[in-house]
C-alpha atoms as a PDB file:
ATOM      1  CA  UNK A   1      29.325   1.196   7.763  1.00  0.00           C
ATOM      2  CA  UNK A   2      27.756   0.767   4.227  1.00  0.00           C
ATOM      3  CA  UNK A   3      25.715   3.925   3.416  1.00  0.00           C
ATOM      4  CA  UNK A   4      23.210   1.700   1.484  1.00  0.00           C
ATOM      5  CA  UNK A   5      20.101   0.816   3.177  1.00  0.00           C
ATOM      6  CA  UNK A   6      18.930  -2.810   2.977  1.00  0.00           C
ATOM      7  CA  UNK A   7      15.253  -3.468   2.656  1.00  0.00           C
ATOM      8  CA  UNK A   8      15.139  -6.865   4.340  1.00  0.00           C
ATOM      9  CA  UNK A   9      12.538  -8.782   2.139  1.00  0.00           C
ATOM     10  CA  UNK A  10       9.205  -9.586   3.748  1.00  0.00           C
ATOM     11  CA  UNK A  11       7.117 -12.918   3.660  1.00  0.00           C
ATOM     12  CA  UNK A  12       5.301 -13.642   1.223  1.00  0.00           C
ATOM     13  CA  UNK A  13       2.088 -12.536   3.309  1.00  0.00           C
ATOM     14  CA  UNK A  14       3.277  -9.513   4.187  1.00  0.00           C
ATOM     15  CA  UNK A  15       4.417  -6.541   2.180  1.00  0.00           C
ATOM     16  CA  UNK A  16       6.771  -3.624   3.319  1.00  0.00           C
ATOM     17  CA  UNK A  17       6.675   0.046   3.441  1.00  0.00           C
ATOM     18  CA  UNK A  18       8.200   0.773   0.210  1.00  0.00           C
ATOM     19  CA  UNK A  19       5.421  -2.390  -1.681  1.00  0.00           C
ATOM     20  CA  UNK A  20       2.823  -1.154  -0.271  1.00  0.00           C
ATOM     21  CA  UNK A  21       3.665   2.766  -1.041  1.00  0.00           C
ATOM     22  CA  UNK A  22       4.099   1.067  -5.010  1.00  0.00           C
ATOM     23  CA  UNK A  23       0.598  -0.566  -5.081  1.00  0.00           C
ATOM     24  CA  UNK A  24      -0.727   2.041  -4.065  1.00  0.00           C
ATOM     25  CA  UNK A  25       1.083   4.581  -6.123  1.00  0.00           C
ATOM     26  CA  UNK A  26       1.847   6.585  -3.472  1.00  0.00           C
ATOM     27  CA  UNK A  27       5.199   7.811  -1.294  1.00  0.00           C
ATOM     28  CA  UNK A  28       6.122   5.964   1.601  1.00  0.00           C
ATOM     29  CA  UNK A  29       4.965   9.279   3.651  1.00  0.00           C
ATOM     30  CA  UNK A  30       1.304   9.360   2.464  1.00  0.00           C
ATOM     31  CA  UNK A  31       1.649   5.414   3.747  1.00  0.00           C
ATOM     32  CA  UNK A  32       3.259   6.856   7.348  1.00  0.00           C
ATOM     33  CA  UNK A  33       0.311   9.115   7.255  1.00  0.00           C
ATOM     34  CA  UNK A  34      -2.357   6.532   7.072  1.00  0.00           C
ATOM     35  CA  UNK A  35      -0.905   4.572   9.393  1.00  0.00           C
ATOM     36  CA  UNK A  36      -0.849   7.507  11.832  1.00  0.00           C
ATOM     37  CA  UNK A  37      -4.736   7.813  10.905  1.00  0.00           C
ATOM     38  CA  UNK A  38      -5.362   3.982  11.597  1.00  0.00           C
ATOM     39  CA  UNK A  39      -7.042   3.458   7.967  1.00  0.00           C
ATOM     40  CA  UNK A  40      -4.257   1.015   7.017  1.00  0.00           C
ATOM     41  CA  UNK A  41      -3.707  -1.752   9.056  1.00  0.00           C
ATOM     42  CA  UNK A  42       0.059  -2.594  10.031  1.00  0.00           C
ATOM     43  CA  UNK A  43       2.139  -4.893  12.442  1.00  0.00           C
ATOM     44  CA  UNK A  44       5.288  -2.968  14.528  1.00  0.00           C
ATOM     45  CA  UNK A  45       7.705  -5.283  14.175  1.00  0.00           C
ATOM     46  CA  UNK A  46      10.080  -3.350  16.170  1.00  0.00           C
ATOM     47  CA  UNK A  47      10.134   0.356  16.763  1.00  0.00           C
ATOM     48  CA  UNK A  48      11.762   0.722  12.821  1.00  0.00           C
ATOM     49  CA  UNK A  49      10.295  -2.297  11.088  1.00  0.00           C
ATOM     50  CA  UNK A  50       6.512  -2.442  10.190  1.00  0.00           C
ATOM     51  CA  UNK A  51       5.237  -4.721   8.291  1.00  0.00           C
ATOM     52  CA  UNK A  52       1.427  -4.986   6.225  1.00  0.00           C
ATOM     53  CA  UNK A  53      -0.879  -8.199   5.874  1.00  0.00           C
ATOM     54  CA  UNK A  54      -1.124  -8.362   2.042  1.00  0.00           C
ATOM     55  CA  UNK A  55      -4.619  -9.598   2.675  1.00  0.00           C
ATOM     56  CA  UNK A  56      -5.908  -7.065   5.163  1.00  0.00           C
ATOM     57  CA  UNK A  57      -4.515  -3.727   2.340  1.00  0.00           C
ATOM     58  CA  UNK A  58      -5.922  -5.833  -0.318  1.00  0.00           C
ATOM     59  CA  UNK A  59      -9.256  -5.244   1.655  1.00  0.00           C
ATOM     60  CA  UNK A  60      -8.595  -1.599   2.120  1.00  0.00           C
ATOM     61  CA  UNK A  61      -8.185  -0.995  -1.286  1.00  0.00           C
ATOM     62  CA  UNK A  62     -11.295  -2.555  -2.261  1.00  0.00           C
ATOM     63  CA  UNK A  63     -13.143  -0.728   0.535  1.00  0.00           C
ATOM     64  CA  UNK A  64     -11.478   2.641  -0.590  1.00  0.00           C
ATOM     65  CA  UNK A  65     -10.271   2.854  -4.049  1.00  0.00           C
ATOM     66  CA  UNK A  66     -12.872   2.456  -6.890  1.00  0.00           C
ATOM     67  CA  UNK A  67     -11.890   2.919 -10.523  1.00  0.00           C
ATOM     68  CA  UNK A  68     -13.830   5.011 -12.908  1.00  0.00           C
ATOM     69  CA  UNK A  69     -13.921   4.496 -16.286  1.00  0.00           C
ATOM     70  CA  UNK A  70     -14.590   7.765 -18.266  1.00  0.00           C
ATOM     71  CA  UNK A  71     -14.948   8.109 -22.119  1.00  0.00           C
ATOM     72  CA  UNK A  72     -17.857   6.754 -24.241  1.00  0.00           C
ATOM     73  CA  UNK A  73     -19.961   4.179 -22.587  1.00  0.00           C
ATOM     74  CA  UNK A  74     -20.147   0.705 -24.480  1.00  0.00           C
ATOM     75  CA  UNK A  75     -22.755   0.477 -27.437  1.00  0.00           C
ATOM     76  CA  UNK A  76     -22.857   4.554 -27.518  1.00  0.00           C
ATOM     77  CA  UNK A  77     -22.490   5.979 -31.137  1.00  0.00           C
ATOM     78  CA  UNK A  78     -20.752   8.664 -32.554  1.00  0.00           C
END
């Protein structure tokens, strides 16, 4: 048995665990955890494989992650 673990790719629609966790910047536990919460929506697969609708996380980031710019605002002077 080969002790390397084979992520088997997903279509192009989808993203796996381990995409997802790298979007996000996150580890694939904080992922396991908001799927456990229901704030990230997911398709089981099979008991091991879950797979995420590229779409559907693209709207969860939008509706949860805002980025802040800090620093000078434009036209401000020193």
């Amino acid at each position: 048995m080969n002790p390397e673990r084979k992520e088997f790719p997903a279509p192009p629609d989808y993203e796996t665990k381990a995409q997802v966790a790298r979007r996000l910047n996150v580890s694939k536990r904080t992922i396991d955890n908001l799927m456990r919460q229901r704030r990230l929506p997911f398709v089981k697969l099979t008991s091991k494989i879950v797979r995420f609708p590229k779409v559907e996380v693209d709207d969860f980031l939008a509706r949860n992650f805002r980025v802040r710019a800090y620093g000078r605002e434009m036209g401000e002077n020193d």
